[in-house]
Protein backbone atom coordinates (compact mmCIF):
# COMPACT_ATOMS: atom_id res chain seq x y z
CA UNK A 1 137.16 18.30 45.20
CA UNK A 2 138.99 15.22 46.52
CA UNK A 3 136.49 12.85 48.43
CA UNK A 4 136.75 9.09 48.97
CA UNK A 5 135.05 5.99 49.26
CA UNK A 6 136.76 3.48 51.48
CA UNK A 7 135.72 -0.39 50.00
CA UNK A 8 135.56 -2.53 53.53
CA UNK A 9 134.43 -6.31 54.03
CA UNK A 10 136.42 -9.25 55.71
CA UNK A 11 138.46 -11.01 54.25
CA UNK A 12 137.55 -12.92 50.66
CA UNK A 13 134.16 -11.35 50.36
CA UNK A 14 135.36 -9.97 46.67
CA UNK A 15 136.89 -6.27 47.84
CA UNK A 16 139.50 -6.46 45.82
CA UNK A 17 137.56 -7.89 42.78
CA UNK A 18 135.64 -4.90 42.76
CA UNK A 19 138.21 -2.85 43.46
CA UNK A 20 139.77 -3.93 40.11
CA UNK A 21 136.99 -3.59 38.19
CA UNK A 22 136.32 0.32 39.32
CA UNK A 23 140.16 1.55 38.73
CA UNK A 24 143.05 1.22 36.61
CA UNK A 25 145.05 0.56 39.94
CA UNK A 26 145.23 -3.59 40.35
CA UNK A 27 145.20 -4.44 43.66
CA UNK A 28 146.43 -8.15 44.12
CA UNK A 29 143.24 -10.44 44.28
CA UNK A 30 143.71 -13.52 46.01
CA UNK A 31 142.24 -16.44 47.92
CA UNK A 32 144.25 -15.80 51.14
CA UNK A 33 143.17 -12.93 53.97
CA UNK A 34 145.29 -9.66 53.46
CA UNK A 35 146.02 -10.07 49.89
CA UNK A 36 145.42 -6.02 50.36
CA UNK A 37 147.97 -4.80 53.22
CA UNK A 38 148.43 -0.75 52.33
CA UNK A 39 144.76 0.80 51.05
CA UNK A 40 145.08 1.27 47.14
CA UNK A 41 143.63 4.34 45.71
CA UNK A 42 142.06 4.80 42.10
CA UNK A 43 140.60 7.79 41.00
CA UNK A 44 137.27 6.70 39.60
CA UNK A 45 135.51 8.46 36.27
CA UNK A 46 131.71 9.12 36.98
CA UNK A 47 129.78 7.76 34.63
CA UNK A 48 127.22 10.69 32.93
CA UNK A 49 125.10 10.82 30.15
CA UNK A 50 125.03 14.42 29.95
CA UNK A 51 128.58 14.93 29.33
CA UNK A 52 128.44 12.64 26.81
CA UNK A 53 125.76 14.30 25.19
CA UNK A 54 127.57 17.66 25.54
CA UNK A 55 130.81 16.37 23.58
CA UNK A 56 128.51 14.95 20.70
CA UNK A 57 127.11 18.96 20.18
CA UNK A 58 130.08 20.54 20.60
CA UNK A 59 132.82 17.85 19.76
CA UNK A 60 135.74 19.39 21.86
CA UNK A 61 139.56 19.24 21.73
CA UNK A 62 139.59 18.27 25.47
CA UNK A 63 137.06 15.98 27.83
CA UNK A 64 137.35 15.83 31.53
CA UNK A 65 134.69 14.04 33.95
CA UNK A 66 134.05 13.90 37.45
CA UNK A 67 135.56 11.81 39.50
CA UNK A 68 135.69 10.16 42.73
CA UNK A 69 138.16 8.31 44.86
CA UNK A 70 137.73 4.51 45.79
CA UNK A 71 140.16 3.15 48.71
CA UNK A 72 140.67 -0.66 48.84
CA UNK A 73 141.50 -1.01 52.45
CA UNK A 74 142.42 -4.35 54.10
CA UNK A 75 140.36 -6.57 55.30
CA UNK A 76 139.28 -6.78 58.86
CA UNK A 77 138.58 -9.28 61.59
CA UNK A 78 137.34 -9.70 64.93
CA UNK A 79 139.22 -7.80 67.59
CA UNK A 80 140.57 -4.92 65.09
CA UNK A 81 139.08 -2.37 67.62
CA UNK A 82 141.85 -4.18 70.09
CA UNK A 83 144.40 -3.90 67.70
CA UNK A 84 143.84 -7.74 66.12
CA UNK A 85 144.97 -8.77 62.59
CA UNK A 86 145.15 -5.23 60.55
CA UNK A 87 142.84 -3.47 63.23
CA UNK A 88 144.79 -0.94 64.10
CA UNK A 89 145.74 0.45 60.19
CA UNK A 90 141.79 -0.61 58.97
CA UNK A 91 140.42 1.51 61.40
CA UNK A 92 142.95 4.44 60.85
CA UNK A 93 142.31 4.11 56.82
CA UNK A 94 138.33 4.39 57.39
CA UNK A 95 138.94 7.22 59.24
CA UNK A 96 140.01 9.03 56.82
CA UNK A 97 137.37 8.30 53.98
CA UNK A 98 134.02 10.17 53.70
CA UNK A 99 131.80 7.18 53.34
CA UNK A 100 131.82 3.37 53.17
CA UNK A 101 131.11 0.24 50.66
CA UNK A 102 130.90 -2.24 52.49
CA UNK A 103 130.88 -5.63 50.67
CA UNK A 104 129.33 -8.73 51.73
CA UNK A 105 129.21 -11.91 50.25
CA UNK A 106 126.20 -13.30 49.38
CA UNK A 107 127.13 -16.63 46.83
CA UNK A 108 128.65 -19.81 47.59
CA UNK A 109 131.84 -21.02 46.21
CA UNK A 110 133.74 -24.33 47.76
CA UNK A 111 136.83 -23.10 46.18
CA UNK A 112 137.15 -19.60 48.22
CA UNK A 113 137.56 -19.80 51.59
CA UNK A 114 135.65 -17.80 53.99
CA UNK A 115 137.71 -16.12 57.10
CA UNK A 116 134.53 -17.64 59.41
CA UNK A 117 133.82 -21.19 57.79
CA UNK A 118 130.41 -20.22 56.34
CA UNK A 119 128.61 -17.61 54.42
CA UNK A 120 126.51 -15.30 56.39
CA UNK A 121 126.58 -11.96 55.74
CA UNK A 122 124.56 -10.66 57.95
CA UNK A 123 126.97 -12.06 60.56
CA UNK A 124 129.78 -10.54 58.44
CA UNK A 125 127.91 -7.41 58.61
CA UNK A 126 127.54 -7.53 62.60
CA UNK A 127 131.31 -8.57 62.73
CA UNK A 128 132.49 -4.90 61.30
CA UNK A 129 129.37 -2.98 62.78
CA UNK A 130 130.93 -4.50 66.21
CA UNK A 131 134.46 -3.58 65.74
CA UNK A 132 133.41 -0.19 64.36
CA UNK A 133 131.16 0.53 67.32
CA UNK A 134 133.03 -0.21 70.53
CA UNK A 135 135.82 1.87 68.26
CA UNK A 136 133.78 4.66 68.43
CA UNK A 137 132.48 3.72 72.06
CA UNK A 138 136.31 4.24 73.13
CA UNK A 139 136.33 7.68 71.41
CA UNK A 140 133.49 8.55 73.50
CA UNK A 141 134.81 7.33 76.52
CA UNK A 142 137.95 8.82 75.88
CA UNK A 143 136.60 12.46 75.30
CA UNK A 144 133.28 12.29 78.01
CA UNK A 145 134.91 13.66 81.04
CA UNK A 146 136.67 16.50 79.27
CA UNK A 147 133.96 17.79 77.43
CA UNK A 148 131.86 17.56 80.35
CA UNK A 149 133.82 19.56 82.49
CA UNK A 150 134.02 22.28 80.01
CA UNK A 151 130.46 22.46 79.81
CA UNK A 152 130.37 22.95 83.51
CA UNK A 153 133.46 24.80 84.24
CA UNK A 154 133.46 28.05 81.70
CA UNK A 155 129.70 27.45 80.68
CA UNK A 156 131.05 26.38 76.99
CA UNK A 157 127.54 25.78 75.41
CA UNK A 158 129.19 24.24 72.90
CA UNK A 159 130.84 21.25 74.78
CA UNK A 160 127.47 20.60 76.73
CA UNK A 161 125.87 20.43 73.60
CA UNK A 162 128.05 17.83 72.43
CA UNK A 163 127.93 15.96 75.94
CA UNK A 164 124.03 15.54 74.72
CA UNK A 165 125.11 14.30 71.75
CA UNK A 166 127.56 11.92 73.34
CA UNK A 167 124.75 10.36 75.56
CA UNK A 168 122.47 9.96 72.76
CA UNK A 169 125.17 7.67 70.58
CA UNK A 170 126.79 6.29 73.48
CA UNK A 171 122.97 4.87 74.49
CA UNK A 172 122.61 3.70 70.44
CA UNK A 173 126.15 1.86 70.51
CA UNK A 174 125.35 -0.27 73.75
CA UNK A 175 122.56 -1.46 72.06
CA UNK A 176 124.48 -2.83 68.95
CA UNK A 177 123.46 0.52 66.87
CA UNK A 178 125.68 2.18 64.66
CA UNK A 179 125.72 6.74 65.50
CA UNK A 180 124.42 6.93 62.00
CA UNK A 181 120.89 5.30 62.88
CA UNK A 182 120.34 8.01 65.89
CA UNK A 183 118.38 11.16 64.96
CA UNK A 184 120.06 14.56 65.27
CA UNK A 185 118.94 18.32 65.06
CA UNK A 186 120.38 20.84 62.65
CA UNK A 187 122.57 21.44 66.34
CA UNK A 188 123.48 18.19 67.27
CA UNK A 189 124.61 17.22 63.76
CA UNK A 190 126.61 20.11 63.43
CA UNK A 191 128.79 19.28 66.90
CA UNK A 192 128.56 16.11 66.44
CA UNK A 193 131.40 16.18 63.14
CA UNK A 194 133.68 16.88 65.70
CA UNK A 195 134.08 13.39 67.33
CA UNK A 196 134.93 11.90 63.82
CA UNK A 197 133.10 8.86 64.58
CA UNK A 198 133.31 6.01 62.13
CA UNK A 199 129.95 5.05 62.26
CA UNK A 200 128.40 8.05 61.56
CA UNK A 201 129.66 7.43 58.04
CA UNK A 202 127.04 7.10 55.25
CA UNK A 203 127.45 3.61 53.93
CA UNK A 204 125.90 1.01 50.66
CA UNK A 205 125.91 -2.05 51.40
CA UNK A 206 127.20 -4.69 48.35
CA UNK A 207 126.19 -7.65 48.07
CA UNK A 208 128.13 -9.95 45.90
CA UNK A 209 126.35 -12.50 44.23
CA UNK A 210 126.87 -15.14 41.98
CA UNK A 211 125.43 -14.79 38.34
CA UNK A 212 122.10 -16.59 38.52
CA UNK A 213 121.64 -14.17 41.44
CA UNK A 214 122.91 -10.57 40.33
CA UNK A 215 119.31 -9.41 38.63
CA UNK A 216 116.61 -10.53 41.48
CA UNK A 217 119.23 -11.49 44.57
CA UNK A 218 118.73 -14.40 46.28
CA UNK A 219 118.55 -15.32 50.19
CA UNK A 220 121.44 -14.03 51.03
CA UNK A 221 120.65 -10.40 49.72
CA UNK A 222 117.53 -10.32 51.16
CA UNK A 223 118.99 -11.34 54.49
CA UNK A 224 120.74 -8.04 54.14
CA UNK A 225 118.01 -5.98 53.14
CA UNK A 226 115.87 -6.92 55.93
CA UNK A 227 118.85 -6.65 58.31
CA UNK A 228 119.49 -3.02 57.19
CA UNK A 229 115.84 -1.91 56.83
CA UNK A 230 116.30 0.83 59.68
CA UNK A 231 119.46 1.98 58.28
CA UNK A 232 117.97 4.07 55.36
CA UNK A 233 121.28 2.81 53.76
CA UNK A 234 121.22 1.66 49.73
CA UNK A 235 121.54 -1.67 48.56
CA UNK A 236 123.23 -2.99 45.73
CA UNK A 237 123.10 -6.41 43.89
CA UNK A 238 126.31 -6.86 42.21
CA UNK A 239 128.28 -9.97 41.12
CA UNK A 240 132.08 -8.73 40.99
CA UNK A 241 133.07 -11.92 39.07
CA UNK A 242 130.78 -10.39 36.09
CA UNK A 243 131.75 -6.98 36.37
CA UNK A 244 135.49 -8.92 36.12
CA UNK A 245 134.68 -10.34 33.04
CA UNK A 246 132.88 -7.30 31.54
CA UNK A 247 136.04 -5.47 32.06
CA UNK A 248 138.45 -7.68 30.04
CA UNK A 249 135.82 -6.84 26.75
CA UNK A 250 137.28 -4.27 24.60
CA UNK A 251 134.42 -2.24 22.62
CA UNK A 252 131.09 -0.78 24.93
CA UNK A 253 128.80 -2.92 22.11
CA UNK A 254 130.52 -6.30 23.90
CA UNK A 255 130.13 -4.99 27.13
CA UNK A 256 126.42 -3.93 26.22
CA UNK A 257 125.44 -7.32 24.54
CA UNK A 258 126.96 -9.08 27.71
CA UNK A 259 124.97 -6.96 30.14
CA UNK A 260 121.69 -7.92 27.98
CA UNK A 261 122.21 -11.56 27.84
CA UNK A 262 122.48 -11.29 31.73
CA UNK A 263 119.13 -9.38 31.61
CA UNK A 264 120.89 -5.85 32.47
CA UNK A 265 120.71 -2.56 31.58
CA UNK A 266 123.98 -1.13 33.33
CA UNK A 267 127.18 -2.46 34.68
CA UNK A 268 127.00 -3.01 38.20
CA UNK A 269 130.17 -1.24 38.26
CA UNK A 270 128.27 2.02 37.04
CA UNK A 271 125.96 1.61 39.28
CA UNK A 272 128.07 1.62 42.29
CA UNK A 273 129.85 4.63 41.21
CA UNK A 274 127.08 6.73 40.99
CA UNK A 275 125.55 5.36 43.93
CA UNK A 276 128.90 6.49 46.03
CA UNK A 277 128.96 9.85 43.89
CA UNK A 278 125.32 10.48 45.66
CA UNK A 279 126.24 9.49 48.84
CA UNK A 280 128.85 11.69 48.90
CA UNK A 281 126.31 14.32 48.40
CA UNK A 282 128.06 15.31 45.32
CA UNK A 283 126.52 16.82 42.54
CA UNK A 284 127.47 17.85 38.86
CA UNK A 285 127.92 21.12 36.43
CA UNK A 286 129.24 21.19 33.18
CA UNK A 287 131.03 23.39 31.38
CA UNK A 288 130.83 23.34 27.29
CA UNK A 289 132.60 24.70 24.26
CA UNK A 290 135.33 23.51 21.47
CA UNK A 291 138.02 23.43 23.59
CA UNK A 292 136.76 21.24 26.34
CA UNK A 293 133.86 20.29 27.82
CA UNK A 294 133.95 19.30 31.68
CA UNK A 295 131.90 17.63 34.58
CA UNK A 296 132.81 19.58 37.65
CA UNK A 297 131.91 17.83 41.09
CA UNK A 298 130.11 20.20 43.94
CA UNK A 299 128.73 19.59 47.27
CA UNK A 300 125.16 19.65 46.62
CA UNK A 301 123.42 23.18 48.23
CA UNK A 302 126.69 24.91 47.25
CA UNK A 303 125.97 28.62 45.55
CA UNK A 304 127.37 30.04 42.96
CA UNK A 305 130.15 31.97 44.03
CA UNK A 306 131.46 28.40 45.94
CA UNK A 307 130.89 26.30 42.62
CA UNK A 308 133.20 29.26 41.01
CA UNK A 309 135.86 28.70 43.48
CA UNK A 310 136.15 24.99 42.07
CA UNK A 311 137.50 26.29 38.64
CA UNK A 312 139.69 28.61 40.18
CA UNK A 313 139.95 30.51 43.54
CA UNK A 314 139.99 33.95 41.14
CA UNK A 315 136.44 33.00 40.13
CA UNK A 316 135.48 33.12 43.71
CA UNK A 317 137.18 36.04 45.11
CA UNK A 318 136.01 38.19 42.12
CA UNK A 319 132.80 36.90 41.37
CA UNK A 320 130.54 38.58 39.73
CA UNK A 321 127.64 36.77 38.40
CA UNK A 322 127.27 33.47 37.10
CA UNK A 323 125.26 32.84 33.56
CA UNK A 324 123.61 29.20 33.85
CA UNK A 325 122.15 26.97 30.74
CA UNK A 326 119.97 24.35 32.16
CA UNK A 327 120.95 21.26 30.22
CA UNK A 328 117.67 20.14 28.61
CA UNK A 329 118.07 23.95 26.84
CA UNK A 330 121.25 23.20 25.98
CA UNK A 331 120.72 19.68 24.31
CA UNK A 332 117.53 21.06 22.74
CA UNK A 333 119.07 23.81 20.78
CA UNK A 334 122.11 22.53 20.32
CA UNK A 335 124.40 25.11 21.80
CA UNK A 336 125.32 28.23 23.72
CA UNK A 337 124.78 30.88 20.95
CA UNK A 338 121.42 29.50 20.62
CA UNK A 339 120.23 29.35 23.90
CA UNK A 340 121.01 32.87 23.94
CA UNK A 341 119.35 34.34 21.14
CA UNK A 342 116.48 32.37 22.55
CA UNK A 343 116.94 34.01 25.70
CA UNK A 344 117.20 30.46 28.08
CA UNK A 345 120.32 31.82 30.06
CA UNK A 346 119.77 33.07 32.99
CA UNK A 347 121.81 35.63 34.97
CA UNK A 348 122.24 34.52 38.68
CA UNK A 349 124.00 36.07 41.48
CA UNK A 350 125.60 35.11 44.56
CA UNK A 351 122.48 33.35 46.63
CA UNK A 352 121.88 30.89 43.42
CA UNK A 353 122.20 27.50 44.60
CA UNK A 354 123.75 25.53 41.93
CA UNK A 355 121.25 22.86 40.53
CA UNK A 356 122.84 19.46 39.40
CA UNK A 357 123.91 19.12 35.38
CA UNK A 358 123.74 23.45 35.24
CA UNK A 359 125.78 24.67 32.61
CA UNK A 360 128.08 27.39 33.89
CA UNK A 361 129.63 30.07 32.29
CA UNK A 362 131.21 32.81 35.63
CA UNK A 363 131.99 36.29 35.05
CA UNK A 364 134.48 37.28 37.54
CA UNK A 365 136.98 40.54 37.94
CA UNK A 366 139.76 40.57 40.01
């Protein structure tokens, strides 16, 4: 299940920093605008506990965990929506990512130049939010009249509901609101996914501190916090020089005593990832045994029979039933014989909903 997180922010705000520190892939970090002209991809592990847990039972010939993409995508100024600096390619890359990072810088440094003079991010913030909304303004525009003539025209229920749905963002973006902020019905939301509108995107906000900063934030972070109060949107604390240097340690117990001496109990860097992983609305079950034991990444509500499908599309179109370990079971007595003989598996069929860190085993024929 291939889903991505695009990384946005203007210019210098540490994008590329961070980017380095979640993926193998280096993107070229530099103090210049547009170090980062075509969007690098790296395919991001997801940390889990669980798994880990799973391969110290079972101690496997094979591990694989879930993952997530992360999209460095270049940074952006004001006037992209017209086609200024990178506009035109920024706003095409965010198009295509399922949700958004979106990293502001919240330390001073004299020796990295800021694309506006100052640090603000809450300006930096607006400067995106603006380009992003009269964007999405000009999609409107652009697919009003149509839409409103079907509704009229062959009575398509459909188009007038999404004419509603139009006025209700359109009303939201003249007012400096981003689509995601406006309530929707079950209805609305569902016609709504067709306009593809990049604020409608679930987003974190990062804010990149310095060190002395990165446990309690400073004013800068809580500029953004208060800014983004109505947003429901997550906030992270996260100094990307840190995570920088926590990368170039070799062994976890370096990485573990540097995170403590900072007053830390997890890289900032892990946090991120699962924070993106959730706002994804992605979920995990495992799979267990000596040959390999797996995190498999779901959309959460999926059933059983759709969770199948991920393994292989044979497990789907033959399901039968689906035996499921909860995990706690599974750490408790130490394995799948076990929890059998104990009788904690549980036989579900096709209406289970899939709970997150289930262990799966899927009978299938075909």
């Amino acid at each position: 299940m291939s889903l991505q997180c695009g990384i946005v922010g203007l210019p210098n705000v540490g994008k590329s920093t961070l980017f380095n520190c979640l993926s193998n892939a280096k993107a070229q970090a530099a103090n210049f605008p547009f170090c980062t002209i075509e969007p690098n991809v790296g395919v991001i592990t997801v940390p889990d506990e669980r798994l880990a847990k799973l391969v110290e039972i079972e101690r496997p010939a094979s591990v694989v965990p879930a993952t997530v993409e992360i999209v460095d995508i270049a940074g952006l100024v004001r006037g992209a929506s017209k086609g200024e600096g990178l506009g035109n390619k920024f706003l095409a890359d965010i198009r295509n990512c399922d949700a958004i990072i979106h990293v502001l810088r919240c330390f001073e440094d004299d020796n990295i130049t800021h694309v506006d003079g100052t640090v603000d991010p809450v300006r930096d913030k607006l400067t995106i939010d603006t380009e992003l909304q009269f964007k999405d303004l000009e999609t409107i525009e652009n697919r009003y009249d149509k839409e409103v003539k079907k509704g009229k025209a062959g009575g398509d229920a459909r188009a007038r509901k999404l004419v509603e749905v139009m006025d209700l963002y359109k009303a939201a973006l003249l007012e400096g609101r981003s689509a995601r902020t406006v309530p929707l019905d079950e209805g609305q939301a569902e016609v709504a996914r067709d306009l593809m509108l990049l604020t409608t995107k679930p987003v974190i906000y990062v804010c990149n501190v310095d060190e002395a900063s990165v446990v309690n934030g400073n004013k800068y972070s809580e500029a953004v916090r208060e800014a983004v109060k109505d947003e429901h949107a997550e906030v992270l604390l996260i100094g990307a020089g840190i995570e920088a240097d926590i990368a170039e340690l070799e062994t976890y117990e370096e990485k573990q005593m540097f995170l403590e001496d900072l007053g830390l109990k997890e890289s900032g860097v892990n946090r991120l990832i699962k924070a993106a992983y959730r706002l994804l609305g992605l979920q995990t079950f495992l799979t267990a045994g000596p040959k390999e034991c797996r995190a498999w990444t779901f959309k959460r509500g999926m059933k059983a029979p759709q969770t199948a499908g991920i393994i292989h599309s044979d497990f789907e179109r033959g399901f039968i039933r689906a035996e499921v370990i909860k995990y706690e079971d599974y750490v408790a007595l130490g394995s799948e014989a076990k929890c059998r003989e104990a009788g904690k598996i549980a036989v579900e069929g096709k209406d289970y909903v899939v709970q997150d860190g289930d262990i799966m085993h899927f009978r299938f024929n075909v």
